[in-house]
Protein backbone atom coordinates (compact mmCIF):
# COMPACT_ATOMS: atom_id res chain seq x y z
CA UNK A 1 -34.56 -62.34 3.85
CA UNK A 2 -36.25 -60.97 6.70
CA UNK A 3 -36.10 -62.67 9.73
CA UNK A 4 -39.44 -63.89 11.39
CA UNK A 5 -39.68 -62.01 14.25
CA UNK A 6 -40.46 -63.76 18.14
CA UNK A 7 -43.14 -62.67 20.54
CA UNK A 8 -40.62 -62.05 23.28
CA UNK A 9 -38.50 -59.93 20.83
CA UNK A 10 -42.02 -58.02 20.20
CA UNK A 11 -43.05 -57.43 23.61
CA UNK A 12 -39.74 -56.38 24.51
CA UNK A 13 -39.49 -53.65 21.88
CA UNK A 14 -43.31 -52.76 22.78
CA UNK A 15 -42.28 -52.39 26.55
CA UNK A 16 -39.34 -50.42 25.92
CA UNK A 17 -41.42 -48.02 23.82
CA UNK A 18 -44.26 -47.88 26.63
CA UNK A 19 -41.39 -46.97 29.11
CA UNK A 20 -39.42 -44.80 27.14
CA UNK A 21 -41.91 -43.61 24.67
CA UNK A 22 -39.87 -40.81 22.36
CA UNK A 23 -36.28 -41.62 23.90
CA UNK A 24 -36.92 -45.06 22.33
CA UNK A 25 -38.00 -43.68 18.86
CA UNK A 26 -35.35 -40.91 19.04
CA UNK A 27 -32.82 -43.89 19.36
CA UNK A 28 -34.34 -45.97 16.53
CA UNK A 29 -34.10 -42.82 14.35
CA UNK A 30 -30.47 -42.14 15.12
CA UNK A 31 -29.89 -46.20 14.25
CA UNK A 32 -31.84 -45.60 11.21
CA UNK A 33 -29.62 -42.49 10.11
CA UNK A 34 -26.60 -44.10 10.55
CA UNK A 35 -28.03 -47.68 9.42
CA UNK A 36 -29.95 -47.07 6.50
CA UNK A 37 -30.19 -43.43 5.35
CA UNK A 38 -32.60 -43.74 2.50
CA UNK A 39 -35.28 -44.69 4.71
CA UNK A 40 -34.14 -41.91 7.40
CA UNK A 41 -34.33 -39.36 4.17
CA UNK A 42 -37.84 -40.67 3.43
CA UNK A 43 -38.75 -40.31 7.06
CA UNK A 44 -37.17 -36.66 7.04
CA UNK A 45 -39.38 -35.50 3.81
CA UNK A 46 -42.75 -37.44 5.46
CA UNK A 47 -42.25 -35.10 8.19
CA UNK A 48 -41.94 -32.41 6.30
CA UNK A 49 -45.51 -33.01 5.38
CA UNK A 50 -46.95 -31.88 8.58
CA UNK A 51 -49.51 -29.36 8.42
CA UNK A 52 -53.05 -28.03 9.74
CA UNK A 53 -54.78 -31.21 9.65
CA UNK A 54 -55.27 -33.05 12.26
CA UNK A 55 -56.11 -36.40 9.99
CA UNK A 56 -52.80 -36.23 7.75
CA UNK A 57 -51.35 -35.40 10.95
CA UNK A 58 -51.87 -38.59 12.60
CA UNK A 59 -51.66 -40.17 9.77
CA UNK A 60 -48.19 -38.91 9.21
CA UNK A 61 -47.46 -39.74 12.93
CA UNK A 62 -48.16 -43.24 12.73
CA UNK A 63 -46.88 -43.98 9.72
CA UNK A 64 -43.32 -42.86 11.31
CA UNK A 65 -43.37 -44.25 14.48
CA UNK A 66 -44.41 -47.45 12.70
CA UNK A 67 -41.63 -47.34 10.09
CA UNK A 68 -38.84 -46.71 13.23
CA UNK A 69 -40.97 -49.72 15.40
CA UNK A 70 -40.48 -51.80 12.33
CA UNK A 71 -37.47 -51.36 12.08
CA UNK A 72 -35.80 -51.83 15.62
CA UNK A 73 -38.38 -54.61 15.86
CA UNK A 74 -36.53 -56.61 12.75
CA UNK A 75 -33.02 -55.31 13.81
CA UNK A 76 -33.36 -56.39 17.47
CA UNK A 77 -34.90 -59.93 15.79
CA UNK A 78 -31.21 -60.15 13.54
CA UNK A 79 -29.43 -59.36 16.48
CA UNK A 80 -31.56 -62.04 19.04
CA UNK A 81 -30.67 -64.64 16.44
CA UNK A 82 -27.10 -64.03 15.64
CA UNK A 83 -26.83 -64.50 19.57
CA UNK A 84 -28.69 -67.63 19.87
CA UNK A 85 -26.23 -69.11 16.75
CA UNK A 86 -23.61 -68.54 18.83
CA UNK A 87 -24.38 -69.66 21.96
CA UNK A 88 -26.99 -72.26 21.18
């Protein structure tokens, strides 16, 4: 099951994207690679999709940097609560 993520888990992941922008999704895509290669494979061929309009464009944009947000957003939540199990 997925884990319900916090607001402070949120906001963290949203500041560290504000401050480091495409470091932060270059990161989450290297996790994802090593992590969970069918979705890095699906995010490989929806970039392949890029082309001369600007709509599927940002469409396309979105859609990825929300799939890698997602997904550092629910890892980061696993992570937060494995922590707080073991030290209360």
């Amino acid at each position: 099951m997925l884990p319900v993520v916090s607001r402070d888990v949120y906001n963290s992941a949203i500041a560290s994207l504000k401050s480091e922008g495409n470091e932060y999704l270059g990161r989450g895509l290297e996790i994802i690679k090593t992590e969970n290669p069918e979705i890095y494979m699906d995010l490989v061929i929806a970039a392949r999709k890029f082309d001369d309009s600007p709509i599927t464009n940002a469409i396309l944009e979105a859609s990825i940097r929300g799939t890698i947000l997602t997904y550092m957003v629910l890892r980061s939540q696993i992570e937060a609560d494995e922590m707080n199990k073991v030290w209360g």
